[in-house]
Protein backbone atom coordinates (compact mmCIF):
# COMPACT_ATOMS: atom_id res chain seq x y z
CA UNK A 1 -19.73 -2.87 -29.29
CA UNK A 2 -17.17 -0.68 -31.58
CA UNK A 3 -14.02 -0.65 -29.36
CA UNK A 4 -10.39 1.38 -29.88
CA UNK A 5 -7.79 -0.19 -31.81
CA UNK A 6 -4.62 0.41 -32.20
CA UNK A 7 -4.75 3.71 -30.95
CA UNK A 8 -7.63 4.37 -33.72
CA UNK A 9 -11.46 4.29 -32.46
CA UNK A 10 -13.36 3.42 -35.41
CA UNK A 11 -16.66 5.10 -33.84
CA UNK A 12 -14.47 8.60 -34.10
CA UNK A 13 -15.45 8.88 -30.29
CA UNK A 14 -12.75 11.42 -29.37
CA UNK A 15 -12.39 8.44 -26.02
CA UNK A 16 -15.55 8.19 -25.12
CA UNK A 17 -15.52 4.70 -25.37
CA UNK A 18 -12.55 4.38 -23.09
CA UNK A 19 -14.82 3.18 -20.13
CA UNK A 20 -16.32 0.59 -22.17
CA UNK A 21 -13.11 -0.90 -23.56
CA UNK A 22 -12.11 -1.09 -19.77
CA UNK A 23 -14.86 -2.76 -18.75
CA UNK A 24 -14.95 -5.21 -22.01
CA UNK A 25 -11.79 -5.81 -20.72
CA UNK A 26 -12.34 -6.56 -16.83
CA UNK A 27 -14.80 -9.33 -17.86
CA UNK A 28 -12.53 -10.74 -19.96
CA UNK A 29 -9.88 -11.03 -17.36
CA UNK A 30 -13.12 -12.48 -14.62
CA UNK A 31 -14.25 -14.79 -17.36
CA UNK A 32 -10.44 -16.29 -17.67
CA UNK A 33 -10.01 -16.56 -14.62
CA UNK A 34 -13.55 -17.83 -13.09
CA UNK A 35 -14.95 -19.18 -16.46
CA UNK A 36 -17.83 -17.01 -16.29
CA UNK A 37 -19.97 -15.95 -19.44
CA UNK A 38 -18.37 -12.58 -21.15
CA UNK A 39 -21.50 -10.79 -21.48
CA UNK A 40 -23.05 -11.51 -17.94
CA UNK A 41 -19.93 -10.98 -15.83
CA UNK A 42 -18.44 -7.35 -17.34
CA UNK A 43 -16.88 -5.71 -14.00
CA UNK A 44 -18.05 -2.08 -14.33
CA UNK A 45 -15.04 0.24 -13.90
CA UNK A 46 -15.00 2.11 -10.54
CA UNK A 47 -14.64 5.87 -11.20
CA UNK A 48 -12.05 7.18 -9.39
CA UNK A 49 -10.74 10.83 -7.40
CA UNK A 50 -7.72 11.58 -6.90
CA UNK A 51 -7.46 14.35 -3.83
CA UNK A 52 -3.64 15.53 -4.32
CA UNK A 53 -1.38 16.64 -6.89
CA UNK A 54 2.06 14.54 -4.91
CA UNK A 55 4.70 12.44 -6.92
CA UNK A 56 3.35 9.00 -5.76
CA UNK A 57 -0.06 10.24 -7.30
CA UNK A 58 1.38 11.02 -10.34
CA UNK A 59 4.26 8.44 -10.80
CA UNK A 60 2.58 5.51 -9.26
CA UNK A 61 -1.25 5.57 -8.44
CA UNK A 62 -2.37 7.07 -11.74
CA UNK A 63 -0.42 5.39 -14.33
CA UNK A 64 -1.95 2.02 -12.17
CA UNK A 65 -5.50 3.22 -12.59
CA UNK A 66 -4.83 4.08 -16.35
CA UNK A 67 -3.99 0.34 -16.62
CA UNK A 68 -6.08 -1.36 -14.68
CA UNK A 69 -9.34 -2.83 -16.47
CA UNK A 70 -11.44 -2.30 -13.65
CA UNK A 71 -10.43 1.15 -12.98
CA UNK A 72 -11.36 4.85 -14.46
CA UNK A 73 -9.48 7.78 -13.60
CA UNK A 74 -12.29 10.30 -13.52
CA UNK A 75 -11.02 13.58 -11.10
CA UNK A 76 -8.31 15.08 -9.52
CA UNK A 77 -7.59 17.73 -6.93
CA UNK A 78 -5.30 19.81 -5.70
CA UNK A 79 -4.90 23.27 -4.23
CA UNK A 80 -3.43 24.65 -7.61
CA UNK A 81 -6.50 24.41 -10.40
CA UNK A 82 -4.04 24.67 -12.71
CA UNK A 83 -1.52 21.84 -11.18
CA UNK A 84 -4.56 19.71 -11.27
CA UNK A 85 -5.54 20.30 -14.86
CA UNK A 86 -1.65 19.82 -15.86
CA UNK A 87 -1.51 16.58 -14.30
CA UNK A 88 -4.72 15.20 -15.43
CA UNK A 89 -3.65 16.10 -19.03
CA UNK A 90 -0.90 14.56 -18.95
CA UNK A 91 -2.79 10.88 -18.17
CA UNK A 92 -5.77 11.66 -20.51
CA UNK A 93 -7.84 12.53 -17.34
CA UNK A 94 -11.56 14.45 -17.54
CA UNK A 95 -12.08 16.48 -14.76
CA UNK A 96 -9.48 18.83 -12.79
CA UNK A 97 -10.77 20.38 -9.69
CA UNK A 98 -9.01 23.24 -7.54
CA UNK A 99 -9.74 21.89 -4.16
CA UNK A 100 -10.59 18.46 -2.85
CA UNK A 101 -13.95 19.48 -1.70
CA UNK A 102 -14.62 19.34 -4.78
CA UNK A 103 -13.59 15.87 -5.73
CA UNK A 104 -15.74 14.63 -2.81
CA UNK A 105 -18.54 16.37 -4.14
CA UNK A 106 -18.81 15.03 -7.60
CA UNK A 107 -21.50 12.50 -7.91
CA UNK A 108 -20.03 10.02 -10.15
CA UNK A 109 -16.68 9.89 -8.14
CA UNK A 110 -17.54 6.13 -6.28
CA UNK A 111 -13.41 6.13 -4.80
CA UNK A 112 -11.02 8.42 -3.68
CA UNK A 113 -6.84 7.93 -3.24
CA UNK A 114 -5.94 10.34 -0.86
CA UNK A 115 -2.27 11.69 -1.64
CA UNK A 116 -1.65 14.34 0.88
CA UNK A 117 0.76 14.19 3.72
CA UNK A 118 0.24 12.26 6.62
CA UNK A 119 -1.04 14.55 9.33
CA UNK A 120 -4.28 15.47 6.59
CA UNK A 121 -5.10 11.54 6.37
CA UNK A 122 -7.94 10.98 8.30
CA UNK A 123 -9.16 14.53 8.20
CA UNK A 124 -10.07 13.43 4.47
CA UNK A 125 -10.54 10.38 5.52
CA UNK A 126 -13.06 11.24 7.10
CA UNK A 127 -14.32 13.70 4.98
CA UNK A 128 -14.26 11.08 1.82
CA UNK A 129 -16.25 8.55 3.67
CA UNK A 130 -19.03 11.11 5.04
CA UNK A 131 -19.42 12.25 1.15
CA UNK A 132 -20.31 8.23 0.24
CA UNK A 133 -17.09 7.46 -1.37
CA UNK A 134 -14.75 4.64 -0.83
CA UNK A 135 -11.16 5.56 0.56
CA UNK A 136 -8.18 3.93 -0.60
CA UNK A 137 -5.75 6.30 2.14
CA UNK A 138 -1.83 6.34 1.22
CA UNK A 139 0.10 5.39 4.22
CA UNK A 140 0.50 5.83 7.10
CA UNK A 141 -3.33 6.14 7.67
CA UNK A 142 -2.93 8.13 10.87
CA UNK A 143 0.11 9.74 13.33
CA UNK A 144 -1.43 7.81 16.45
CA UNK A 145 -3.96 4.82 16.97
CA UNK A 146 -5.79 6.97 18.55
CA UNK A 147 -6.43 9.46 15.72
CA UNK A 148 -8.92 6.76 13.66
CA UNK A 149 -10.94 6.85 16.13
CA UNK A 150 -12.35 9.62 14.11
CA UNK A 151 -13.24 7.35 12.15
CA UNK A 152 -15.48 5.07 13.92
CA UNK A 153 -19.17 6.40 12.74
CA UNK A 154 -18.45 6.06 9.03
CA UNK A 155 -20.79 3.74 6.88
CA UNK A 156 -19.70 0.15 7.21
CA UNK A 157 -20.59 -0.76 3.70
CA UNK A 158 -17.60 1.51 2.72
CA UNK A 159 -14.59 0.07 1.94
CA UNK A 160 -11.66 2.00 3.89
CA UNK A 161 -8.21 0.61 3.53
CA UNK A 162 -4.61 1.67 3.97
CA UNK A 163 -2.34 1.65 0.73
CA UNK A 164 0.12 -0.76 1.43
CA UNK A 165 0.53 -1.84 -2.15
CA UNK A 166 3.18 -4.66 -1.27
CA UNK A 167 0.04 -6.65 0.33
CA UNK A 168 -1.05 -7.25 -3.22
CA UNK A 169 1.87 -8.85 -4.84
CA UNK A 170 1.62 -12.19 -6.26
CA UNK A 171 4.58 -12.82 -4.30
CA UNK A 172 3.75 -11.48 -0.76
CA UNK A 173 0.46 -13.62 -1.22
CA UNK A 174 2.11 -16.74 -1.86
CA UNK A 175 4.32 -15.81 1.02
CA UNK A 176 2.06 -15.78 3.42
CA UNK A 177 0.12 -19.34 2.17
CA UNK A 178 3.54 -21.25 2.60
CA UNK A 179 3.95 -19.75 6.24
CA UNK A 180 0.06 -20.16 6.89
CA UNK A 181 0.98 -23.61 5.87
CA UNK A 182 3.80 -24.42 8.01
CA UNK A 183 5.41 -26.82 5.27
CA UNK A 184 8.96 -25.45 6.87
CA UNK A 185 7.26 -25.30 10.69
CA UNK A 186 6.60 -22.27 12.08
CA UNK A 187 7.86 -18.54 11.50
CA UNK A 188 10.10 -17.26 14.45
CA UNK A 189 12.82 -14.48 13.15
CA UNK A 190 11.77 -11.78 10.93
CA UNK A 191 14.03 -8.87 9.78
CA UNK A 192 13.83 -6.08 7.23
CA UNK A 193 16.03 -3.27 5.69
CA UNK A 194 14.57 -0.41 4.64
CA UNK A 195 16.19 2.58 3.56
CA UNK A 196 17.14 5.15 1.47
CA UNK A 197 19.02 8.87 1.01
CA UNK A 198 16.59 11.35 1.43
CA UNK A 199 18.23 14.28 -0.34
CA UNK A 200 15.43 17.09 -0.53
CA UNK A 201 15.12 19.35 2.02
CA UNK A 202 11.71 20.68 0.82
CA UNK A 203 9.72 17.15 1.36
CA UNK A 204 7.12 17.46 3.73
CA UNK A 205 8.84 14.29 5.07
CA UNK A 206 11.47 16.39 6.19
CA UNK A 207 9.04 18.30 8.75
CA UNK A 208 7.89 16.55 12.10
CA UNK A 209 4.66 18.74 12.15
CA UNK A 210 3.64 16.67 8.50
CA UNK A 211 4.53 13.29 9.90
CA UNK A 212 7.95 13.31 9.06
CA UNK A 213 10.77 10.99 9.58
CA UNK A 214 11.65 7.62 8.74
CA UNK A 215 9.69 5.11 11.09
CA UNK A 216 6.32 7.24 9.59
CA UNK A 217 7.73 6.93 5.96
CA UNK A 218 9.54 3.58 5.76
CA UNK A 219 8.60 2.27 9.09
CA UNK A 220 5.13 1.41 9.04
CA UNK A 221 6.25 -1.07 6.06
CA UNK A 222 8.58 -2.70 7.69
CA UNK A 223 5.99 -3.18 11.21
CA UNK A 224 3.16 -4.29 8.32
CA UNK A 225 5.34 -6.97 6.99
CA UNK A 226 5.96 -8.28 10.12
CA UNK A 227 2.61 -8.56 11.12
CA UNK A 228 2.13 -9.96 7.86
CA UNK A 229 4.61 -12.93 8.23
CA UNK A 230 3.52 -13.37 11.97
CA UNK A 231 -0.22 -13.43 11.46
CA UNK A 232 -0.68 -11.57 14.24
CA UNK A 233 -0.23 -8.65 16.46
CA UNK A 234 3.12 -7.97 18.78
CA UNK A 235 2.79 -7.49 22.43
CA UNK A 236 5.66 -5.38 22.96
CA UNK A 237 7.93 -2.86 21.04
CA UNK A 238 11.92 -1.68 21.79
CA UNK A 239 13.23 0.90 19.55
CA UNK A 240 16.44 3.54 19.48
CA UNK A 241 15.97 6.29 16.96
CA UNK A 242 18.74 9.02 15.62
CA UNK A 243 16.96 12.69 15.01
CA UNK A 244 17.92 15.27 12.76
CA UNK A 245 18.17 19.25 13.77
CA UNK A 246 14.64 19.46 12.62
CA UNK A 247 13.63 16.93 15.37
CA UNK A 248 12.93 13.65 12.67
CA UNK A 249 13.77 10.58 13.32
CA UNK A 250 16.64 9.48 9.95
CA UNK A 251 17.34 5.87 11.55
CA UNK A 252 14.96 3.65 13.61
CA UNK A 253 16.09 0.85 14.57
CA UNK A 254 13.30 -1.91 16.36
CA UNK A 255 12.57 -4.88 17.99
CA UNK A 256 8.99 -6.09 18.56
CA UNK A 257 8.36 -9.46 20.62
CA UNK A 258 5.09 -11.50 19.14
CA UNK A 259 5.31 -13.76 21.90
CA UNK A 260 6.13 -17.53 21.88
CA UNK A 261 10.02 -17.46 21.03
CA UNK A 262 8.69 -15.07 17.76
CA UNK A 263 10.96 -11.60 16.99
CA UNK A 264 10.75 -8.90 14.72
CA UNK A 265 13.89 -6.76 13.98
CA UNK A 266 14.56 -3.92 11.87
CA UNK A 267 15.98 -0.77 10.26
CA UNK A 268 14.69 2.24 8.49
CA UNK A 269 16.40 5.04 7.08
CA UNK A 270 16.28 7.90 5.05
CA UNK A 271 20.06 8.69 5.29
CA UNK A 272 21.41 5.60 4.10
CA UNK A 273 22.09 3.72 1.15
CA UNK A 274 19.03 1.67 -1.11
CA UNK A 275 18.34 -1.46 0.66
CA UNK A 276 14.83 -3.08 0.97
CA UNK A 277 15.38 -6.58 2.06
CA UNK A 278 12.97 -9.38 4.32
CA UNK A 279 14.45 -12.53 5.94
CA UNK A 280 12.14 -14.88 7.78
CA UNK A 281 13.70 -17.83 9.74
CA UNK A 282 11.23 -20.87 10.11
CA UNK A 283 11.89 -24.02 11.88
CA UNK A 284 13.19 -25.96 8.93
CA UNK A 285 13.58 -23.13 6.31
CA UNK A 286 15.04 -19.87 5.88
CA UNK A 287 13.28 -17.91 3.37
CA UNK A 288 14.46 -14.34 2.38
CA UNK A 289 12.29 -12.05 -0.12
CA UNK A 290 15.15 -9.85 -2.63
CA UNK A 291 13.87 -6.74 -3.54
CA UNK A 292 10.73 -6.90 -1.02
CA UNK A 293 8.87 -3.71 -0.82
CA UNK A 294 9.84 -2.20 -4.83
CA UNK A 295 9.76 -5.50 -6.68
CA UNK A 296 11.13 -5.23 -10.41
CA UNK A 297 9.08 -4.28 -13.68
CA UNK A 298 11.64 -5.42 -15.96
CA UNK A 299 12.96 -9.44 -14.09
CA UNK A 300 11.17 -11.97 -12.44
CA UNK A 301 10.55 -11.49 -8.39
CA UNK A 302 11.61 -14.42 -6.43
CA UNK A 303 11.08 -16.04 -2.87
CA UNK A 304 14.48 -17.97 -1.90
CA UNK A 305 13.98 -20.81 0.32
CA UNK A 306 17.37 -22.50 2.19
CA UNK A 307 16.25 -25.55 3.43
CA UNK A 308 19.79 -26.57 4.52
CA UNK A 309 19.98 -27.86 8.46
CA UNK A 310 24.56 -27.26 7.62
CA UNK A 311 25.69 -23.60 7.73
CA UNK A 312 28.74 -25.05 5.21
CA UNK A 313 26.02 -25.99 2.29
CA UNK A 314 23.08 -24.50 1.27
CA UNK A 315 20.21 -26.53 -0.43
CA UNK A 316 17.93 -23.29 -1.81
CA UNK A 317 15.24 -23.42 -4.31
CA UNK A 318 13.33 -20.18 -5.69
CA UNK A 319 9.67 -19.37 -6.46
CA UNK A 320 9.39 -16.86 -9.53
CA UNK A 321 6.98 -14.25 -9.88
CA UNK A 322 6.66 -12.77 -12.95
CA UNK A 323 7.90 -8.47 -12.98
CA UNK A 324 4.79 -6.42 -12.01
CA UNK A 325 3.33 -3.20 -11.42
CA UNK A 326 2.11 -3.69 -7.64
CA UNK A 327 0.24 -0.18 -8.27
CA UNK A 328 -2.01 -1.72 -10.83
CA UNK A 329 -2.75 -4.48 -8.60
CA UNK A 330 -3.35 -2.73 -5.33
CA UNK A 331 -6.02 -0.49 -7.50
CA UNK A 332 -7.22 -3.33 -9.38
CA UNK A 333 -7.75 -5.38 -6.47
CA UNK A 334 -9.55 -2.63 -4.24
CA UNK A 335 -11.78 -1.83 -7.16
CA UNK A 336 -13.06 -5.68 -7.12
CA UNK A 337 -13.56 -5.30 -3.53
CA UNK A 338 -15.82 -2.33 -3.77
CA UNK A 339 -17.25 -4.39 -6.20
CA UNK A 340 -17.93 -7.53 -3.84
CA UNK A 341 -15.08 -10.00 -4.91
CA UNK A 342 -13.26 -12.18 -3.09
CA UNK A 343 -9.61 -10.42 -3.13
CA UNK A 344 -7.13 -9.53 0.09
CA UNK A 345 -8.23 -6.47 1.58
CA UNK A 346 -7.67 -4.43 4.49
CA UNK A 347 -9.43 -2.52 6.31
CA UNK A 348 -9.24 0.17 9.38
CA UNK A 349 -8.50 -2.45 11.65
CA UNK A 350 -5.51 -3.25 10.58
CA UNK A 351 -4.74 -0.06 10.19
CA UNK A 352 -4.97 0.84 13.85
CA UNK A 353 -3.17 -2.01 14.86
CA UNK A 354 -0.35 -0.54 12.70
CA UNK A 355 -0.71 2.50 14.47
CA UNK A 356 -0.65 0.79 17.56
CA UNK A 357 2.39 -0.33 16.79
CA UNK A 358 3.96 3.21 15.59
CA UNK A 359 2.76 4.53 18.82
CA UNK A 360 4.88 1.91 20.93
CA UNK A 361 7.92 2.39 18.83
CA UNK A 362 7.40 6.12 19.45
CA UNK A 363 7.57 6.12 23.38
CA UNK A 364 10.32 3.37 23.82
CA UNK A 365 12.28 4.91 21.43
CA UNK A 366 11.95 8.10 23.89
CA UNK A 367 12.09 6.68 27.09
CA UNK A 368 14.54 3.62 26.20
CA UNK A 369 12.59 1.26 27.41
CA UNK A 370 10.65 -2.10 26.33
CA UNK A 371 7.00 -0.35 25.57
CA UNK A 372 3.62 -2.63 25.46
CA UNK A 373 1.40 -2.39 22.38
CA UNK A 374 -1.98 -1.40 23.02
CA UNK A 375 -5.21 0.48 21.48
CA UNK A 376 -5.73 -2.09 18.68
């Protein structure tokens, strides 16, 4: 096979070849990793959709996809034709549609990342899955547990999942095998700041009617991670919220009881300062994640671990994770599970359970009381 290199395709294919190289490349990285034979174990590249023109799209999903050796940007769609055609220009991308029905309708589209503000997820959701394709949904997948259930006659052989990117780090991974293993006895405190100054007034996070506000933005991270760390699903949720004129929540603050001496707390804001930190207090450890939910490109990402039973010494020893793009692995590793490998995934059940969650937060924080969590 005649491949590019160095930016120069020697078959003059104009980058026709592109999907080739890619998957010359995925079976490279299978046969490295699983010692497989290079020629019987290429990964074909899953063609992807794109179904909105947003920043995250843009800045974050695409570029992954671009990289990714198992991944082929193919379409995107938005309601401008020509914002569409801009943006796939500017990452080398074929088709630019002027709608999203039309992204759904394209026969070689096999995925879909759905970009579009929160209160249209499952209505394309839906829509995706009912045209055949698989649905990679950005978060949060719905406003209410109760909304998915739209959701319950799609194919089963689909794979449906919520884009927590985070879930695919290196780092998170190895996270949850040392708690799974209970080296340090067993996970009881978890807490998490997440935050940041939100300083357009135009974002459709600004506007309750689009899912707005900071528990919907930063908040369904924060209840994921603890779920995450827990291995399981809270029984009850206490939460105190600050609203803006336009009736969003900008602060959230929450406690959710997992049962068996085992709390969650934490913060989200979007009208406060950067912070995005996880602490998790075992029996025998206390472990704290730097930089948890936008790990750095550039350094290596670390888990600390204080072993120290003496509050005047500290005996702490880090794991290092080399800098990443968690993108390119949340894309990479949903492509190999459409493709049948064996790679974390996600699907719509744990996205109603984080819904569930959301939807107990929700009513305590308005009636100020302890709320259970139910409907997952």
């Amino acid at each position: 096979m005649v491949f590019h290199q160095r930016g120069i395709c020697r078959a003059r294919c104009a980058g026709a070849c592109l999907p080739r190289l890619r998957a010359f490349l995925a079976g490279q990285r299978r046969t490295s990793l699983q010692g497989g034979n290079i020629m019987n174990d290429i990964i074909a590249p899953v063609r992807w959709g794109i179904l909105g023109a947003a920043r995250i799209a843009d800045g974050a999903i695409i570029p992954g996809l671009v990289k990714s050796a198992v991944c082929e940007p193919l379409a995107i769609g938005a309601r401008s034709a020509e914002r569409a055609r801009t943006m796939a220009d500017r990452h080398g991308i074929q088709r630019a549609y002027g709608g999203y029905e039309e992204v759904l309708a394209d026969p070689d589209v096999e995925a879909v990342y759905i970009a579009l503000p929160n209160h249209l997820h499952v209505e394309w959701t839906r829509k995706a899955a009912k045209a055949g394709k698989h649905v990679l949904c950005e978060k949060p997948a719905a406003m209410t547990a109760a909304e998915l259930d739209q959701l319950g006659d799609i194919d089963p052989a689909l794979k449906i999942s919520e884009a927590f990117m985070v879930r695919q780090q290196p780092r998170w991974i190895r996270l949850r095998q040392i708690l799974q293993s209970e080296d340090y006895g067993r996970p009881l405190s978890f807490s998490s700041l997440l935050s940041f100054m939100m300083t357009n007034e135009a974002d459709f996070r600004q506007k309750p009617e689009f899912g707005g506000g900071a528990y919907y933005d930063l908040g369904c991270y924060t209840a994921m991670a603890a779920r995450y760390v827990f291995g399981s699903e809270p029984k009850r949720a206490f939460a105190a919220a600050a609203h803006n004129a336009g009736g969003i929540d900008m602060f959230t603050s929450v406690i959710l009881d997992f049962g068996d001496g085992r709390h969650a707390t934490f913060m989200v804001s979007m009208a406060q300062a950067s912070s995005q930190s996880i602490q998790i207090v075992c029996e025998r450890a206390f472990i704290s994640l730097p930089q948890a939910y936008v790990p750095s490109r550039v350094s290596p990402n670390i888990i600390a671990i204080d072993t120290s039973a003496d509050h005047a010494n500290s005996d702490i020893h880090t794991l290092e994770f080399p800098p990443l793009d968690q993108y390119e692995e949340e894309v990479t590793n949903f492509s190999r599970a459409i493709r049948g490998e064996a790679v974390p995934y996600f699907d719509m059940r744990d996205a109603r359970a984080n819904a569930a969650v959301a939807d107990a937060v929700f009513a305590s924080a308005k009636s100020g009381a302890w709320v259970d969590v139910k409907g997952y």
